[in-house]
C-alpha atoms as a PDB file:
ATOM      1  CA  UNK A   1     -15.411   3.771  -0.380  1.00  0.00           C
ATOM      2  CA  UNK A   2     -11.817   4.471  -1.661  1.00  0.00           C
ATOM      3  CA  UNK A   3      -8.311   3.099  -0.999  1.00  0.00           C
ATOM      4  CA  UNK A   4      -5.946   6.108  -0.058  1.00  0.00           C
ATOM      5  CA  UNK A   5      -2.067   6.045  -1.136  1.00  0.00           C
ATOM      6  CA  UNK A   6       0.167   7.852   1.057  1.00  0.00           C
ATOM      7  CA  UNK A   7       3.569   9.456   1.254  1.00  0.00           C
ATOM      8  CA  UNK A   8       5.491   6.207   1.855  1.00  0.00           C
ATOM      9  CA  UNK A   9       4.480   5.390  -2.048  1.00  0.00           C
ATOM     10  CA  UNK A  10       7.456   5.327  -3.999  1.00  0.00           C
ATOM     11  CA  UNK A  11       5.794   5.894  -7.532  1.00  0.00           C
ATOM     12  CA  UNK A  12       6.977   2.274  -9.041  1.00  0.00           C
ATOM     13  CA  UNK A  13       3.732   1.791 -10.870  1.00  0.00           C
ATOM     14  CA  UNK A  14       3.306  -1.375 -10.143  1.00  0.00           C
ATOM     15  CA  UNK A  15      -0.930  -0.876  -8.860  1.00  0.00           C
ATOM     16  CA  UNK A  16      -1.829   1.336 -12.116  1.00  0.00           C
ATOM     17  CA  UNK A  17      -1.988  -1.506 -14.214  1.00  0.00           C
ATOM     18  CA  UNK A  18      -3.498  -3.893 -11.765  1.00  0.00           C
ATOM     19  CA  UNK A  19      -6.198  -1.262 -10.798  1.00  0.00           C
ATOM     20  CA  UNK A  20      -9.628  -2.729 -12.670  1.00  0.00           C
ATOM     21  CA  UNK A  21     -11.465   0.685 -12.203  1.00  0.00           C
ATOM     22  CA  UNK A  22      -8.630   2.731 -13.517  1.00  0.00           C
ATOM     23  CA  UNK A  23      -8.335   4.685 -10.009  1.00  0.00           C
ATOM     24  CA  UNK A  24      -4.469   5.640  -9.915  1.00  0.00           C
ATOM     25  CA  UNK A  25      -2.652   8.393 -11.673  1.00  0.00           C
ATOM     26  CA  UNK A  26       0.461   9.940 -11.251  1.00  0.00           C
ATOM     27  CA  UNK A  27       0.685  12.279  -7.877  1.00  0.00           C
ATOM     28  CA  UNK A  28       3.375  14.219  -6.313  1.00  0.00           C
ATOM     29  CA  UNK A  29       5.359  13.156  -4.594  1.00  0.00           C
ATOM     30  CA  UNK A  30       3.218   9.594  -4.899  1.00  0.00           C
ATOM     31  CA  UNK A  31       0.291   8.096  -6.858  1.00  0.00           C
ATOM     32  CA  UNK A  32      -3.105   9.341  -6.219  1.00  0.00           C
ATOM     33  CA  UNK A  33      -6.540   7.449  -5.992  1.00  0.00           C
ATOM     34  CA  UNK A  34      -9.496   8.573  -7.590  1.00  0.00           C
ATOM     35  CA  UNK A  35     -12.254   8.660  -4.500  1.00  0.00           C
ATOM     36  CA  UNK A  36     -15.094   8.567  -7.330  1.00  0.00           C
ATOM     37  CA  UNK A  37     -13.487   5.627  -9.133  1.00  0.00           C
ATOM     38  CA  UNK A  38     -12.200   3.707  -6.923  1.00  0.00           C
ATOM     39  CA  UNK A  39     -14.467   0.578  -5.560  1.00  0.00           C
ATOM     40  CA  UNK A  40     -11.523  -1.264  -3.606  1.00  0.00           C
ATOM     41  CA  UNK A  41     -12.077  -4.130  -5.763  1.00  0.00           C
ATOM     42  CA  UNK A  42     -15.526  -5.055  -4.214  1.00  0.00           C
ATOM     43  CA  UNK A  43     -17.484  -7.351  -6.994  1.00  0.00           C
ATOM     44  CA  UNK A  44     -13.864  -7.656  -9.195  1.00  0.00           C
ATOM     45  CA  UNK A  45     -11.478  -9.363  -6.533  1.00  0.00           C
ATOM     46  CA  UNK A  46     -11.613 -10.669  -3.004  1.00  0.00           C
ATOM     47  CA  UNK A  47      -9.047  -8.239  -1.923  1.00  0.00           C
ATOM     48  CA  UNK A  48      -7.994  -4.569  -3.466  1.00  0.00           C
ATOM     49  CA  UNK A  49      -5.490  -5.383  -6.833  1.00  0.00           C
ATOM     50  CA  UNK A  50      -3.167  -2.302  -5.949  1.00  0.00           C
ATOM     51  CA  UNK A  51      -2.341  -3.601  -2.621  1.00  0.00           C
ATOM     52  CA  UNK A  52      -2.082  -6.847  -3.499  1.00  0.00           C
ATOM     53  CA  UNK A  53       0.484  -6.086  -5.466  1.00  0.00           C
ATOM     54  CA  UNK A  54       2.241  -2.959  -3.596  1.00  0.00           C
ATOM     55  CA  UNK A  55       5.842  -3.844  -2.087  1.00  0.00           C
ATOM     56  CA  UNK A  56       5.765  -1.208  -0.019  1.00  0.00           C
ATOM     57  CA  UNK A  57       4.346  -2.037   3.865  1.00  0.00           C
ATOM     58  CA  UNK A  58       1.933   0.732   5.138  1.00  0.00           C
ATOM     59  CA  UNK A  59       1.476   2.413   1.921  1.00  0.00           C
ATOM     60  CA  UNK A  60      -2.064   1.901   1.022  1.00  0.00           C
ATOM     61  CA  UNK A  61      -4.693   2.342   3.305  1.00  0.00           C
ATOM     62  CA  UNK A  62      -8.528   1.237   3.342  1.00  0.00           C
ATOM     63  CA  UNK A  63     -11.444   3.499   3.281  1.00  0.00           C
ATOM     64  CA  UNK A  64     -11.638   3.485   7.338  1.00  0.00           C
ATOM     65  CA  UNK A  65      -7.557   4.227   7.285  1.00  0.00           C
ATOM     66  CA  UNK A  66      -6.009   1.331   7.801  1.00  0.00           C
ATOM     67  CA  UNK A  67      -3.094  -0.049   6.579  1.00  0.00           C
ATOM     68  CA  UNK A  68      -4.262  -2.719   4.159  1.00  0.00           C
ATOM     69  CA  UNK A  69      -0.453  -4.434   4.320  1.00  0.00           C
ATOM     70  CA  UNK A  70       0.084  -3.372   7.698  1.00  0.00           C
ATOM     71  CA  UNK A  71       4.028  -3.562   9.314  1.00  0.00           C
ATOM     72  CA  UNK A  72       5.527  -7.240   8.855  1.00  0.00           C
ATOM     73  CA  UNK A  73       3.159  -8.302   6.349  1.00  0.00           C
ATOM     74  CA  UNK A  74       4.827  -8.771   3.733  1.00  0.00           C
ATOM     75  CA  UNK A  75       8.112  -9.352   5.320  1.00  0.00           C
ATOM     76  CA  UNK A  76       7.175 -11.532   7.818  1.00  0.00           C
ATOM     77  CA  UNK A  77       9.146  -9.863  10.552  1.00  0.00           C
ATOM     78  CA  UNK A  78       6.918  -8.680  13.434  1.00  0.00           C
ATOM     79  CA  UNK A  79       7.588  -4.596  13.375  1.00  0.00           C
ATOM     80  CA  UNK A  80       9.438  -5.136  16.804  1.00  0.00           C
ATOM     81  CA  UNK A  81      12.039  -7.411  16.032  1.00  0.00           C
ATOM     82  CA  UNK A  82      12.584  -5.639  12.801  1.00  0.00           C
ATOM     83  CA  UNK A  83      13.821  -2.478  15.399  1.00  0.00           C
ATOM     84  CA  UNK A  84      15.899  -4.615  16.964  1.00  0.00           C
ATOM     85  CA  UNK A  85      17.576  -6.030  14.642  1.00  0.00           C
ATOM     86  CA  UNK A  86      17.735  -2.787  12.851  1.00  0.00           C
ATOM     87  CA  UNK A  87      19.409  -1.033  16.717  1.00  0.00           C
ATOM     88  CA  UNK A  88      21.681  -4.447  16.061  1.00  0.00           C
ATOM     89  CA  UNK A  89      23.216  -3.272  12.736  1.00  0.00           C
ATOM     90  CA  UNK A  90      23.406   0.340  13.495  1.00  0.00           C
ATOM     91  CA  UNK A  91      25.765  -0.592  16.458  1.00  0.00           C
ATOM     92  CA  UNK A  92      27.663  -2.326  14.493  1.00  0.00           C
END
């Protein structure tokens, strides 16, 4: 059981610190999860500390590959109105 960072990471940091098992390192081109450390947070915290604390939608997954802060979450904006408005601006 292991969280998984992926490409849309954009190195800020901001789980190493919060991560209780001492999982993440450094990666190119973003940070990288220890699979033998890693313990999502099960016995420490209800939910995982690095996503809880991630800014970035989509860029942590579980250990079945799912996005843990999934599109909108932390914006609020359902994914498709987010496109829209997004097609909105570009016509601008």
């Amino acid at each position: 059981m292991a969280v998984e960072i992926v490409d849309l990471c954009v190195n800020c940091w901001a789980c190493v610190d919060v991560c209780p098992s001492d999982a993440i390192s450094e990666g190119k081109p973003h940070m990288l999860v220890n699979a033998k450390k890693c313990t999502e947070c099960e016995g420490d915290y209800a939910d995982p500390q690095c996503a809880s604390i991630c800014p970035i939608e989509s860029a942590i997954l579980d250990a079945s590959g799912l996005a843990i802060n999934p599109p909108g979450s932390l914006t609020g904006i359902p994914p498709e109105r987010l496109q829209h408005t997004m097609n909105e601006i570009q016509a601008r």
